[in-house]
C-alpha atoms as a PDB file:
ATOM      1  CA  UNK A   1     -11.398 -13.153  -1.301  1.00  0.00           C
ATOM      2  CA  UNK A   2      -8.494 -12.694   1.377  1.00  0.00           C
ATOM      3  CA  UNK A   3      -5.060 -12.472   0.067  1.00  0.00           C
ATOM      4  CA  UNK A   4      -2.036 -14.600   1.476  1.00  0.00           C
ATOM      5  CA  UNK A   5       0.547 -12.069  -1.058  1.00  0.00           C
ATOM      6  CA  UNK A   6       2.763  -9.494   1.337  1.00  0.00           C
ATOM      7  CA  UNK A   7       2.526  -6.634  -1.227  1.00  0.00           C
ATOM      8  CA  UNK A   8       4.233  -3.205  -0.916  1.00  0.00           C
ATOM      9  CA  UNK A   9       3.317   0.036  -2.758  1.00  0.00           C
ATOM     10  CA  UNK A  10       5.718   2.985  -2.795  1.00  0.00           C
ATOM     11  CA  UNK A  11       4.214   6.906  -4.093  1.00  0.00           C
ATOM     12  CA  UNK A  12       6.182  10.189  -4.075  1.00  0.00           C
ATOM     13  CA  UNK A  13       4.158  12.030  -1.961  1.00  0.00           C
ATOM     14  CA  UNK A  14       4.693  14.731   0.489  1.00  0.00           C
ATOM     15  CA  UNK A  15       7.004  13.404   3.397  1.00  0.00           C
ATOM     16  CA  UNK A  16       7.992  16.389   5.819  1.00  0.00           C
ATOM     17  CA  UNK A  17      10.432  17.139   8.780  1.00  0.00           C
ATOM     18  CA  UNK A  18       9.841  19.179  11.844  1.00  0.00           C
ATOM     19  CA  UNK A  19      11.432  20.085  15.273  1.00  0.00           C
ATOM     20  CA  UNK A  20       9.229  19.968  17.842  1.00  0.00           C
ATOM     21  CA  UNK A  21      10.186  22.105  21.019  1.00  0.00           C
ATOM     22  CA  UNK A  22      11.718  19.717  23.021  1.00  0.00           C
ATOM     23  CA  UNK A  23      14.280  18.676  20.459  1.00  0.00           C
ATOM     24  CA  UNK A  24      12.773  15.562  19.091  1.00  0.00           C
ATOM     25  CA  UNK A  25      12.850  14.771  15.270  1.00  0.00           C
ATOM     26  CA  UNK A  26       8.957  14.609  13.812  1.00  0.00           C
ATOM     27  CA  UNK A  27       8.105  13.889  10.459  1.00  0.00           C
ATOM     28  CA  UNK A  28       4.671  13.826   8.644  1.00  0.00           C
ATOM     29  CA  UNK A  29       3.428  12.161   5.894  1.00  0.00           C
ATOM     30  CA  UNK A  30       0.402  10.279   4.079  1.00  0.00           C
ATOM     31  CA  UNK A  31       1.547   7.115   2.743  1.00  0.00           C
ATOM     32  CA  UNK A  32      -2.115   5.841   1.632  1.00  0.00           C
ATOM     33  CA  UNK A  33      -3.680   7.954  -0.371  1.00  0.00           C
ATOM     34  CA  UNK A  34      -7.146   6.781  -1.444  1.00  0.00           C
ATOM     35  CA  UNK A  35      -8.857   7.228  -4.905  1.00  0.00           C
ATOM     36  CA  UNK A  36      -5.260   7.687  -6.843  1.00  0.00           C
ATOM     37  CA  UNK A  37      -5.153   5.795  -9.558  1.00  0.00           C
ATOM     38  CA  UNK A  38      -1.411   3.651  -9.475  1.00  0.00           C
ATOM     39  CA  UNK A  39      -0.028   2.810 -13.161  1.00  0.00           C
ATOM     40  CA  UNK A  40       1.672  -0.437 -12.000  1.00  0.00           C
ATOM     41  CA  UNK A  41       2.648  -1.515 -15.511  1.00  0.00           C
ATOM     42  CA  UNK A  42       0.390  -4.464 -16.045  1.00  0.00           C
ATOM     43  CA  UNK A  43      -2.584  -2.645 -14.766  1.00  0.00           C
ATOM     44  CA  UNK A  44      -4.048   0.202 -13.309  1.00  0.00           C
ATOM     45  CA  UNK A  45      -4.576   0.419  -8.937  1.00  0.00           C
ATOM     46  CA  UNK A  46      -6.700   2.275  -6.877  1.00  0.00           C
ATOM     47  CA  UNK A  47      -7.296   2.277  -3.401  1.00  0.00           C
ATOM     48  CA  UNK A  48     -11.172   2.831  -2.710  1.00  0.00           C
ATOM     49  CA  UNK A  49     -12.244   5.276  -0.023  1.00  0.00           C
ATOM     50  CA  UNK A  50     -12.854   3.563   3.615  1.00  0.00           C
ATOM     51  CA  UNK A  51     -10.451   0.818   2.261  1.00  0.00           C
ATOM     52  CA  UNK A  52      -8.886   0.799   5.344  1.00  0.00           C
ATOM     53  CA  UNK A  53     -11.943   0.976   7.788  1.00  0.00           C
ATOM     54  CA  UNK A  54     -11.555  -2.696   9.138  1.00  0.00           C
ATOM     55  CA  UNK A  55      -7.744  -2.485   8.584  1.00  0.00           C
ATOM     56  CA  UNK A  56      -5.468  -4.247  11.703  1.00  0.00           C
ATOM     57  CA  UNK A  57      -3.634  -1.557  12.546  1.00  0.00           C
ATOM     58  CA  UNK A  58      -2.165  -2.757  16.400  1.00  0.00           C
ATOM     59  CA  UNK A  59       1.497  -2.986  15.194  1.00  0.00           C
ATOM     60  CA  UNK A  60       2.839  -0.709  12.764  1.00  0.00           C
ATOM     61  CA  UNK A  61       6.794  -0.636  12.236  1.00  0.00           C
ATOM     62  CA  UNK A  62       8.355   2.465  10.775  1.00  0.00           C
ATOM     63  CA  UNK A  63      11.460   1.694   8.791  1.00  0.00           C
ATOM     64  CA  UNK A  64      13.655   2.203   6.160  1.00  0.00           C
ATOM     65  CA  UNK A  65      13.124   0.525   2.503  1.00  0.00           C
ATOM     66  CA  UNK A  66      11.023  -1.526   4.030  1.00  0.00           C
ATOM     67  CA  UNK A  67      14.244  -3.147   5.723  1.00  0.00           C
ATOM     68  CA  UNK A  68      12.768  -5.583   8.035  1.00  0.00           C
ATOM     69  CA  UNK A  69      16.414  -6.568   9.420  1.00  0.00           C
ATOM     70  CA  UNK A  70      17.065  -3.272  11.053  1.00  0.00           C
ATOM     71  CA  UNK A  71      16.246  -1.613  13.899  1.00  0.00           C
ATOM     72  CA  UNK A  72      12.336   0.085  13.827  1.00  0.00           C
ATOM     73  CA  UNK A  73      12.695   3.870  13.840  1.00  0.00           C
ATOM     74  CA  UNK A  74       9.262   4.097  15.480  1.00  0.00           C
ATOM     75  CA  UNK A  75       6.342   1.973  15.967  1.00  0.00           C
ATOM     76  CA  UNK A  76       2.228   2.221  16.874  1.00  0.00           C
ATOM     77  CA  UNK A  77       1.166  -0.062  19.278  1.00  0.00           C
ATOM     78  CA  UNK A  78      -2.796   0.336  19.119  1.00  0.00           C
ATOM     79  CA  UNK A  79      -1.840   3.548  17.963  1.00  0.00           C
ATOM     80  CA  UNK A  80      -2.063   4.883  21.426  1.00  0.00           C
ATOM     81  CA  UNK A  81      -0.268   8.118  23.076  1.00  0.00           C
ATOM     82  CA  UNK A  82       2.560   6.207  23.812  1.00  0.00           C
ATOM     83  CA  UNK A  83       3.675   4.714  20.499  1.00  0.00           C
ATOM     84  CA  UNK A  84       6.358   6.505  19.093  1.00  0.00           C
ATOM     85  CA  UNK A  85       3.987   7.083  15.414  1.00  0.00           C
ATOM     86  CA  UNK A  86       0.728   7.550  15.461  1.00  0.00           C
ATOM     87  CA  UNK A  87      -1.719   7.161  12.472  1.00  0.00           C
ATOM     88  CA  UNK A  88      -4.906   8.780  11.760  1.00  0.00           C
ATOM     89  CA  UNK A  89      -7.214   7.263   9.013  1.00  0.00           C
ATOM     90  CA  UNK A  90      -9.464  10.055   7.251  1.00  0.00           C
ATOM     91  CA  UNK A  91     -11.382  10.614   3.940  1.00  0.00           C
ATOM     92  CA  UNK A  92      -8.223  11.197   1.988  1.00  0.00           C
ATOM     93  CA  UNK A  93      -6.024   7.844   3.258  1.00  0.00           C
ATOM     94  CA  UNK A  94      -4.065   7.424   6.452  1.00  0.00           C
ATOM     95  CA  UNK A  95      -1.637   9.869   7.582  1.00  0.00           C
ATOM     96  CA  UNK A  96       1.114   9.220  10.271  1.00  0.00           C
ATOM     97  CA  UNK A  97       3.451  11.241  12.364  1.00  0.00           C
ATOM     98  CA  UNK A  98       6.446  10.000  13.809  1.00  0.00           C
ATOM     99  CA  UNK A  99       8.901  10.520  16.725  1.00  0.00           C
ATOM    100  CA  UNK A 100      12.627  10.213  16.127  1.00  0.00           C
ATOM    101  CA  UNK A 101      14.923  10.096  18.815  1.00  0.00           C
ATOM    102  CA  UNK A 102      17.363  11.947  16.604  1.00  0.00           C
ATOM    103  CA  UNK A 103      19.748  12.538  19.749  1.00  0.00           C
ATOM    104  CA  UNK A 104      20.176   9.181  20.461  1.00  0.00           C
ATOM    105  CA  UNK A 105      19.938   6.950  17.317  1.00  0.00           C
ATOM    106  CA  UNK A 106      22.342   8.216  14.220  1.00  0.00           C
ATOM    107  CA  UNK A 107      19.788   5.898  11.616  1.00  0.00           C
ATOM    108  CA  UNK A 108      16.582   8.269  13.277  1.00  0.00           C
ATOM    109  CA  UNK A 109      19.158  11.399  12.677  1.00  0.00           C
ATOM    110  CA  UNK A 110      20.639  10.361   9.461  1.00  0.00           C
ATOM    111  CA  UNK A 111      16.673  10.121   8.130  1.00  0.00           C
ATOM    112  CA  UNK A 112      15.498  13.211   9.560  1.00  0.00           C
ATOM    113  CA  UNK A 113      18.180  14.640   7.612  1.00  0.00           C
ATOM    114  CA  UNK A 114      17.604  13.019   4.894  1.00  0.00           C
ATOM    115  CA  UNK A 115      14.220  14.195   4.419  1.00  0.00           C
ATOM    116  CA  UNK A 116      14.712  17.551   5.669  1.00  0.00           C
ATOM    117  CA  UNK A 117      17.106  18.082   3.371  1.00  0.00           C
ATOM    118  CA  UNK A 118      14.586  16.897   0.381  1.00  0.00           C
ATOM    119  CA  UNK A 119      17.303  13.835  -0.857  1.00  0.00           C
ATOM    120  CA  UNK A 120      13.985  11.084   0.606  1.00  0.00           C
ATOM    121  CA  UNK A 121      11.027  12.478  -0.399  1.00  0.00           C
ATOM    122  CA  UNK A 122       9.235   9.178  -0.573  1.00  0.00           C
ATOM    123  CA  UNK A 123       6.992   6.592   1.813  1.00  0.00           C
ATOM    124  CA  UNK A 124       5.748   2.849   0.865  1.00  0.00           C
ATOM    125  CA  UNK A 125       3.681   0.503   3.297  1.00  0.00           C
ATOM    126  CA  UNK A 126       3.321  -2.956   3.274  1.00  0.00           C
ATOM    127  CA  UNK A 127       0.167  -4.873   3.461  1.00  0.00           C
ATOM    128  CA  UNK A 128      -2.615  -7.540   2.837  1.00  0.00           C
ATOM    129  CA  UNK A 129      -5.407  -7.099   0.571  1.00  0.00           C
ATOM    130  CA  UNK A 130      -9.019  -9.110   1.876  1.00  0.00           C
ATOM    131  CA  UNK A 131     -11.060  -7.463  -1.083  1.00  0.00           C
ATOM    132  CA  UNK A 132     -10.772  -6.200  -4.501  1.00  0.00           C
ATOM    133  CA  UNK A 133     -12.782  -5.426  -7.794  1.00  0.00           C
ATOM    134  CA  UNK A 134     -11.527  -5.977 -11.340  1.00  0.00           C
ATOM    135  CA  UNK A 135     -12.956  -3.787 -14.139  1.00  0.00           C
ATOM    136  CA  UNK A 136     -12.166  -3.946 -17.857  1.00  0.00           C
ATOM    137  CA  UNK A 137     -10.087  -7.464 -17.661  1.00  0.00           C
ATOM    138  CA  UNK A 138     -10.306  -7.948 -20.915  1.00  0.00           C
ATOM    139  CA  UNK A 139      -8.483  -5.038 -21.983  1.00  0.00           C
ATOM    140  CA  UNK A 140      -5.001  -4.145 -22.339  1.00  0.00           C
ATOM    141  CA  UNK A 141      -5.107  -2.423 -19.358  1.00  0.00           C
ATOM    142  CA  UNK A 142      -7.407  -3.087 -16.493  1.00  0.00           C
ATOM    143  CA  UNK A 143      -8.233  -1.395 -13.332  1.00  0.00           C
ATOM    144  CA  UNK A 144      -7.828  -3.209 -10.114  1.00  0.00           C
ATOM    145  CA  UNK A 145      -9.681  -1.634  -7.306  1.00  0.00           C
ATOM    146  CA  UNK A 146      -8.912  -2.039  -3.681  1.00  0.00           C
ATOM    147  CA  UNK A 147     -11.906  -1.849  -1.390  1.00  0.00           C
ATOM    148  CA  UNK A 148     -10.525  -3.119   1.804  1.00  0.00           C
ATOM    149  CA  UNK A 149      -6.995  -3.715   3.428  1.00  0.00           C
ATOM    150  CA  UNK A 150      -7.028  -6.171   6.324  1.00  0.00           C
ATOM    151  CA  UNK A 151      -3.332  -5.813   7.902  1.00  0.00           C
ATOM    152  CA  UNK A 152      -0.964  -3.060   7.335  1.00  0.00           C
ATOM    153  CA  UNK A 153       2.432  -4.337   8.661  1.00  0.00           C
ATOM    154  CA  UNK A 154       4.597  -1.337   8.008  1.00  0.00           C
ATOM    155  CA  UNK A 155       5.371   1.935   7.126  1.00  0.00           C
ATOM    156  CA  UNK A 156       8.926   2.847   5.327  1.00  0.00           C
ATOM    157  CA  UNK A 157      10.374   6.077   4.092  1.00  0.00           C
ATOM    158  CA  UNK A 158      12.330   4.875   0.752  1.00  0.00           C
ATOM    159  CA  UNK A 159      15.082   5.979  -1.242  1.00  0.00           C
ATOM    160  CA  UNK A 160      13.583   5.514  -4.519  1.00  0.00           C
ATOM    161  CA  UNK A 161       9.639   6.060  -4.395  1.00  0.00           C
ATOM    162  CA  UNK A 162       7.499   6.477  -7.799  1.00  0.00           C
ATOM    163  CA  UNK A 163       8.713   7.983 -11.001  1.00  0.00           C
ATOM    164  CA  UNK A 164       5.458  10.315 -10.454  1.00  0.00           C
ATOM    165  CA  UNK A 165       2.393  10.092  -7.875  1.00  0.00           C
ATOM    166  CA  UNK A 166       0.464   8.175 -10.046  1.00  0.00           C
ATOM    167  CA  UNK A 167       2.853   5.628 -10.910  1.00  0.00           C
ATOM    168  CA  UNK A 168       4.618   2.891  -9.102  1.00  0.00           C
ATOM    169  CA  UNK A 169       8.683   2.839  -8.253  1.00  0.00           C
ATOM    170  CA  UNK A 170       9.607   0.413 -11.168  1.00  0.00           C
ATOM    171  CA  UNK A 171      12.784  -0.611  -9.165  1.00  0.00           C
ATOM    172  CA  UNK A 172       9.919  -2.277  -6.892  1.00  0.00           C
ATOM    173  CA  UNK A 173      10.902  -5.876  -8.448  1.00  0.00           C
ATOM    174  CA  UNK A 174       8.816  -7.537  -5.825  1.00  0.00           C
ATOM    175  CA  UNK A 175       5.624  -5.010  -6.189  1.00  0.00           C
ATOM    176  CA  UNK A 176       5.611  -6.200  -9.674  1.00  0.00           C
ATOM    177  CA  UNK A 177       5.695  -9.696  -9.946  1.00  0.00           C
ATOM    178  CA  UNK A 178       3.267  -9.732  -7.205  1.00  0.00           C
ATOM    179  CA  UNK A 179       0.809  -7.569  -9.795  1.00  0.00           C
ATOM    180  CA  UNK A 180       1.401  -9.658 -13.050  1.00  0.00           C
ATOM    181  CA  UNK A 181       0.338 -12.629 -10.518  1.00  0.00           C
ATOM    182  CA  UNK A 182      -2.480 -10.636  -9.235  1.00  0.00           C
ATOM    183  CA  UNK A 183      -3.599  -9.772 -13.081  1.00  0.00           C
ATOM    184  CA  UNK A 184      -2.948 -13.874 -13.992  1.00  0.00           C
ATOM    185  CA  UNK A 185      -5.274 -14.547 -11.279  1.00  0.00           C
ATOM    186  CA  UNK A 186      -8.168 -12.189 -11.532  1.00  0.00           C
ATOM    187  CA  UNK A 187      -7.936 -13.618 -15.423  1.00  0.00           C
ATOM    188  CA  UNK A 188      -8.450 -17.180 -15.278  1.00  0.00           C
ATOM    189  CA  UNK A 189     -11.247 -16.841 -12.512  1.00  0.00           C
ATOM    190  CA  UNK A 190     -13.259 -14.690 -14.932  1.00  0.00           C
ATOM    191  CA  UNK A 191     -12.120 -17.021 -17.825  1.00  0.00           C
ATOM    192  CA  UNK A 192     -13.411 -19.841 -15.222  1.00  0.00           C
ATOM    193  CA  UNK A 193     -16.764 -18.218 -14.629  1.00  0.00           C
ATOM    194  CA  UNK A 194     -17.540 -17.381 -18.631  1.00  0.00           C
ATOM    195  CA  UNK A 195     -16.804 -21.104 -18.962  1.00  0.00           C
ATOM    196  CA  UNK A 196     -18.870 -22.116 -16.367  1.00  0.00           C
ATOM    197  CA  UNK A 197     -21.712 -19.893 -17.494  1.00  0.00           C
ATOM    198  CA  UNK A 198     -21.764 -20.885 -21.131  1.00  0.00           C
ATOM    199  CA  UNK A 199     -21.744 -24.622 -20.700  1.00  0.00           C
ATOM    200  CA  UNK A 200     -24.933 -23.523 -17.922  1.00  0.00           C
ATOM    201  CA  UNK A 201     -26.860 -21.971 -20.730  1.00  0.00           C
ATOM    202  CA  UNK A 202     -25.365 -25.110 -23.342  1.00  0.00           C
ATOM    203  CA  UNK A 203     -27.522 -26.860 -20.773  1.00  0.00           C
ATOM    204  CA  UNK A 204     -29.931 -25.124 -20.081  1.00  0.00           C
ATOM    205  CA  UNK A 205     -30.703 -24.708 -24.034  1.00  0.00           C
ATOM    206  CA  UNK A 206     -30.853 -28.751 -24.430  1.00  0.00           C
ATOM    207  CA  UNK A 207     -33.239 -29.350 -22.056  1.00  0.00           C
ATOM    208  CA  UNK A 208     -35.804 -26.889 -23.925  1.00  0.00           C
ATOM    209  CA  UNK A 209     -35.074 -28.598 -26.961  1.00  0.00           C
ATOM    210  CA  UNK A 210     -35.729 -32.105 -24.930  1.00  0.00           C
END
């Protein structure tokens, strides 16, 4: 089932600036990582391999904290050889590179900077879910596996990423919320489909005995 929830995940993993020859600011990074298991308090997350397969990818911003006000640093139109970042989707998650104009906008410079120096060491994307698989909901602490992405809106570099790669920035308020709804959710439908099933077999048993 599609979802209608904007949800954003951010991970501490490897976020990297370069100078490429004629001056411009790149930086590298992977900010979906597939088959990584996410602690996101109320449950466990995983992103399944070829997850994003089908994904829209036409317009991808690149920003900052996910700051949808400002400026975007870079963005992939159709993720051709124009767009200032390109993405590649592999058998480990997407990776992206991106093209700061470091000369001519300070936010591009003060980021490159940032990272190069190691005080951002973080990325987070923003997306739409279309299909998912619960395991163990009956347990204190299920698994919620993501088998395919339909949109990915944008890509941010953030200030405060996870604690740890496998767990999720707890200062992520809206990350969160949007999981204890997610968990709600995938409970009542299977509460709603044990229902359904035992008053099927209730009937089911009375018309033997008619």
């Amino acid at each position: 089932m599609g979802k209608t929830t904007m949800e954003t995940r951010a991970f501490d993993f490897e976020i990297r600036a370069e100078k490429r020859e004629d001056g411009v600011g790149q930086i590298v990074g992977r900010p979906i990582v597939y088959d990584s298991p996410t602690d996101l308090g109320e449950f466990t997350e995983v992103i399944a391999k070829g997850a994003l397969d089908r994904a829209n990818l036409k317009d991808v911003r690149f920003l900052v904290n996910h700051n949808t006000a400002m400026i975007p640093l870079a963005r992939s139109r159709n993720n051709n050889s124009n767009s200032t970042m390109q993405m590649r989707v592999g058998s480990e998650g997407m990776d992206i590179r991106v093209d700061l104009d470091v000369d001519n906008n300070t936010d591009a410079k003060n980021l490159y900077s940032a990272i190069e120096r190691g005080d951002i060491s973080g990325m987070s994307f923003m997306f739409l879910i279309e299909e998912e698989k619960w395991s163990n909901l009956k347990s204190e602490h299920p698994t919620r596996t993501i088998t395919k992405i339909s949109d990915v809106f944008e890509v941010s570099a953030v200030t405060w990423p996870a604690y740890e790669s496998t767990s999720i920035g707890i200062r992520d308020i809206q990350a969160l919320e949007s999981a204890k709804a997610a968990l709600e959710s995938a409970r009542k439908s299977l509460e709603s489909e044990e229902r359904a099933k035992a008053l099927e077999e209730f009937n089911n048993k009375w018309r033997v005995k008619q």
